[in-house]
C-alpha atoms as a PDB file:
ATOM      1  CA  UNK A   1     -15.060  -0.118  17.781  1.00  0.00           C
ATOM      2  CA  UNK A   2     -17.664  -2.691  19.183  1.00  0.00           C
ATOM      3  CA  UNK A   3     -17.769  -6.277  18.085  1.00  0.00           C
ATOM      4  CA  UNK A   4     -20.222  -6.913  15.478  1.00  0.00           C
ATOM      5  CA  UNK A   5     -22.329 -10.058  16.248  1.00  0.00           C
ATOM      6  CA  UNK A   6     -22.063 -12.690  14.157  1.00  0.00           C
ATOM      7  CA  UNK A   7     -25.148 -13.566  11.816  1.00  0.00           C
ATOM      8  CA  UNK A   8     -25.802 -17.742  11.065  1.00  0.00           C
ATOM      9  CA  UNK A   9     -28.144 -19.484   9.511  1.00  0.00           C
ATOM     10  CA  UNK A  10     -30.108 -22.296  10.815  1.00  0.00           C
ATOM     11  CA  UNK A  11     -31.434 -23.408   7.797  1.00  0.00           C
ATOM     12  CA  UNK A  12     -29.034 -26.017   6.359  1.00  0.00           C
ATOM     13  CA  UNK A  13     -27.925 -26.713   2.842  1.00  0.00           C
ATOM     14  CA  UNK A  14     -30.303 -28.740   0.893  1.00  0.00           C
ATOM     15  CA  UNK A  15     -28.884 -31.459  -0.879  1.00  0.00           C
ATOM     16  CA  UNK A  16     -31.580 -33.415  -2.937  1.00  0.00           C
ATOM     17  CA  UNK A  17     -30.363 -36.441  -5.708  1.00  0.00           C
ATOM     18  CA  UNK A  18     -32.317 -36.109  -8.996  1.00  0.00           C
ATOM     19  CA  UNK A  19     -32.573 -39.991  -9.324  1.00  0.00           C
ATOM     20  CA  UNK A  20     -34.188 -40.101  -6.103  1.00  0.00           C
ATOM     21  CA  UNK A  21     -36.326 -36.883  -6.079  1.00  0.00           C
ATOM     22  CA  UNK A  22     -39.840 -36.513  -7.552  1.00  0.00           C
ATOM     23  CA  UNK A  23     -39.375 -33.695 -10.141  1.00  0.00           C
ATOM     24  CA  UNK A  24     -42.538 -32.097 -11.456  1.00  0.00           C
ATOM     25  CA  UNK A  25     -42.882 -29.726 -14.636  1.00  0.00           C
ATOM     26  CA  UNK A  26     -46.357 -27.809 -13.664  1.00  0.00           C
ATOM     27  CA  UNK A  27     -45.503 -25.240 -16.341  1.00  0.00           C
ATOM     28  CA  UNK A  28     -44.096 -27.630 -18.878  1.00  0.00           C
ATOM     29  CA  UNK A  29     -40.590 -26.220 -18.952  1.00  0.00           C
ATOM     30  CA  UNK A  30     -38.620 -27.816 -22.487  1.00  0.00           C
ATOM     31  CA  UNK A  31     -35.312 -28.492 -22.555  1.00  0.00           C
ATOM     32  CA  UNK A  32     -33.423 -26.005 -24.973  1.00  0.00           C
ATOM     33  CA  UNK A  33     -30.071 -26.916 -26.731  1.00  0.00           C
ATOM     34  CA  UNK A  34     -27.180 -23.741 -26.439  1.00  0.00           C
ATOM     35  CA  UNK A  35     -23.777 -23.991 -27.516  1.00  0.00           C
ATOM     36  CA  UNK A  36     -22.860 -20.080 -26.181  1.00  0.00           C
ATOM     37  CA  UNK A  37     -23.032 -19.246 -22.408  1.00  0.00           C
ATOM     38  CA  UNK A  38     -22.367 -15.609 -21.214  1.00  0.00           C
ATOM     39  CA  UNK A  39     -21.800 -15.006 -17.320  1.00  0.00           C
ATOM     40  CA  UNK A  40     -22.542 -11.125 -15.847  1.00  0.00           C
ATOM     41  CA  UNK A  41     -22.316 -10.373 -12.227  1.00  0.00           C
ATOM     42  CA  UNK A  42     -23.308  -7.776  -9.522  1.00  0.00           C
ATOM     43  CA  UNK A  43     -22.661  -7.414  -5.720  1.00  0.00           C
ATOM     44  CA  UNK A  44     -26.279  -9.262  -5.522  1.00  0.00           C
ATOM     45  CA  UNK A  45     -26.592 -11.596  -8.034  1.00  0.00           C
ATOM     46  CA  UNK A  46     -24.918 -13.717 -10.796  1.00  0.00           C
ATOM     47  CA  UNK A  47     -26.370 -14.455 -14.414  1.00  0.00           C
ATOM     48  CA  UNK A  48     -25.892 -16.997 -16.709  1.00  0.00           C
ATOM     49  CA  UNK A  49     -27.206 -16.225 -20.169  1.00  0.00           C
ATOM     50  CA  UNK A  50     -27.224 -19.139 -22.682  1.00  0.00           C
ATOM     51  CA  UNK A  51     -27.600 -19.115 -26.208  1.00  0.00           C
ATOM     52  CA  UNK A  52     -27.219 -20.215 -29.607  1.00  0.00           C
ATOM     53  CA  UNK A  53     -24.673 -19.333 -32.337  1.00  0.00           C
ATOM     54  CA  UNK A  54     -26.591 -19.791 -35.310  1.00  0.00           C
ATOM     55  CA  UNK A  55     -25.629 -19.299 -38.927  1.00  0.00           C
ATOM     56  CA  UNK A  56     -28.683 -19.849 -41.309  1.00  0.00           C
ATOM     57  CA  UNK A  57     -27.205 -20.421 -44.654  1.00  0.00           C
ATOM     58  CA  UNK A  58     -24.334 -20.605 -46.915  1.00  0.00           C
ATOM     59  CA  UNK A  59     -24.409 -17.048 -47.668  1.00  0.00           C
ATOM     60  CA  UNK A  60     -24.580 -16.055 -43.769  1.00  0.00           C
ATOM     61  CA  UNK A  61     -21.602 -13.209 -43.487  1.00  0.00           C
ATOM     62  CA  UNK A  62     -22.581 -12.378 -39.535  1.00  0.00           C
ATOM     63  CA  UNK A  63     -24.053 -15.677 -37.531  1.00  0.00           C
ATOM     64  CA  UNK A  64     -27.147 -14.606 -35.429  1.00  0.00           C
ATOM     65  CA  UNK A  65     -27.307 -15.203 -31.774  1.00  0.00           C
ATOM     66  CA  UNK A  66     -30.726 -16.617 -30.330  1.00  0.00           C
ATOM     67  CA  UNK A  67     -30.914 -16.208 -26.378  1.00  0.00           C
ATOM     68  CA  UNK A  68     -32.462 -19.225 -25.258  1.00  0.00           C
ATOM     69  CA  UNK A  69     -32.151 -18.924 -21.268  1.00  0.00           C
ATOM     70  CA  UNK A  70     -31.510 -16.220 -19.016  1.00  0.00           C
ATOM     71  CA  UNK A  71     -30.878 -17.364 -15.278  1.00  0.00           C
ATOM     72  CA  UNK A  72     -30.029 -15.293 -12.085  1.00  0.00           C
ATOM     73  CA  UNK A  73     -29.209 -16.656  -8.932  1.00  0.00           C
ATOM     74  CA  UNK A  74     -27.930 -15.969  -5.636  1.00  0.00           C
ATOM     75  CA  UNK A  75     -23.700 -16.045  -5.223  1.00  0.00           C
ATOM     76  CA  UNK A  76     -24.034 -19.148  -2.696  1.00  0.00           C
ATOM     77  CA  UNK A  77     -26.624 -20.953  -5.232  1.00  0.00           C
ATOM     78  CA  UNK A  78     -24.139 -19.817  -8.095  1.00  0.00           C
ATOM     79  CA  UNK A  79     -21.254 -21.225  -5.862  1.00  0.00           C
ATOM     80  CA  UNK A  80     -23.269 -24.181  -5.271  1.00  0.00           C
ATOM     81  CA  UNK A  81     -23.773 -24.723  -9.413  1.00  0.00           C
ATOM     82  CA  UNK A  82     -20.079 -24.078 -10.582  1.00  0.00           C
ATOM     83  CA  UNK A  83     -19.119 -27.164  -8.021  1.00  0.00           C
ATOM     84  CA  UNK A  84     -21.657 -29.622  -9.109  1.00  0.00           C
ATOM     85  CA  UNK A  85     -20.215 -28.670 -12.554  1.00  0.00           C
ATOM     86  CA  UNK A  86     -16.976 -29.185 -11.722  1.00  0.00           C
ATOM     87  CA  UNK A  87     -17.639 -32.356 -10.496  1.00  0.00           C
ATOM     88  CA  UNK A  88     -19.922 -33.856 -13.177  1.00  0.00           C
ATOM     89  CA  UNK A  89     -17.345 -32.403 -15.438  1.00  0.00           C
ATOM     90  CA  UNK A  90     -14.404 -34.619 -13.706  1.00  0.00           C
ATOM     91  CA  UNK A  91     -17.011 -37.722 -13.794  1.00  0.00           C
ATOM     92  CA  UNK A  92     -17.265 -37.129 -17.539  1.00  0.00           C
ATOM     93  CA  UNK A  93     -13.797 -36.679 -18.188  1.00  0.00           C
ATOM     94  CA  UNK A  94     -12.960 -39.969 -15.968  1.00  0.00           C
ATOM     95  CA  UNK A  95     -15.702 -41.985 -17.849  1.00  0.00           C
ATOM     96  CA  UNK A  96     -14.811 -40.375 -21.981  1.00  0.00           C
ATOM     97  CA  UNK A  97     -11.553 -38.906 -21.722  1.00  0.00           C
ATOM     98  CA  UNK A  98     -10.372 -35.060 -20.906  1.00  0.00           C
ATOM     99  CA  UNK A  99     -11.803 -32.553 -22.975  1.00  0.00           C
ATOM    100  CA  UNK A 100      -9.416 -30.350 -24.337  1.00  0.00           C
ATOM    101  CA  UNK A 101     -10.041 -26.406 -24.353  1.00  0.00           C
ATOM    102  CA  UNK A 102      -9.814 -24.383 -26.158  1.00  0.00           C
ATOM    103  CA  UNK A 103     -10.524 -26.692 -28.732  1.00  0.00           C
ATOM    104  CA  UNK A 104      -8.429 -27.343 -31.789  1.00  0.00           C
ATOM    105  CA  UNK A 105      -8.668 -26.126 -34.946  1.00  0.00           C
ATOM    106  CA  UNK A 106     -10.351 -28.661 -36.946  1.00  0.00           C
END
């Protein structure tokens, strides 16, 4: 069986800092609140679908659920996401205290 040749990238990782980084919003892109988050997956691609559990009155027997993002990304970008999480997460948790989950029962 012959050696298969080894594929790299030359492109490295970009690493840009928010607080330093010009960020435009050409097509005016609002910020949307979501308190539900769904993750799917293929061989090619990972999705993160977020949304909000909403129940509309009193009387509400079934709450409705209003999709209000639906992202896809590469695994490496996804990779990239779930450790910047992580650490903001850690930086939160340092700063107000651990958050406990699953939640309690209030």
């Amino acid at each position: 069986m012959a050696n298969q040749p080894q594929v790299t990238s030359t492109i490295p990782p970009i690493s840009l800092d928010l607080n330093k980084t010009e960020v435009v919003n050409p097509d005016g892109i609002r910020p949307v609140y979501s308190n539900n988050a769904a993750v799917l997956l293929t061989p090619h691609d990972l999705r993160i679908i977020f949304s909000e559990v909403v129940v509309t009155g009193p009387t509400d027997t079934q709450p409705k659920v209003e999709m209000r993002a639906n992202i896809t990304m590469a695994p490496t970008q996804f990779k990239a996401l779930a450790a910047a999480i992580s650490q903001t997460l850690a930086t939160y948790e340092r700063q107000f205290g651990e958050i406990t989950w699953p939640p309690k029962n209030q």
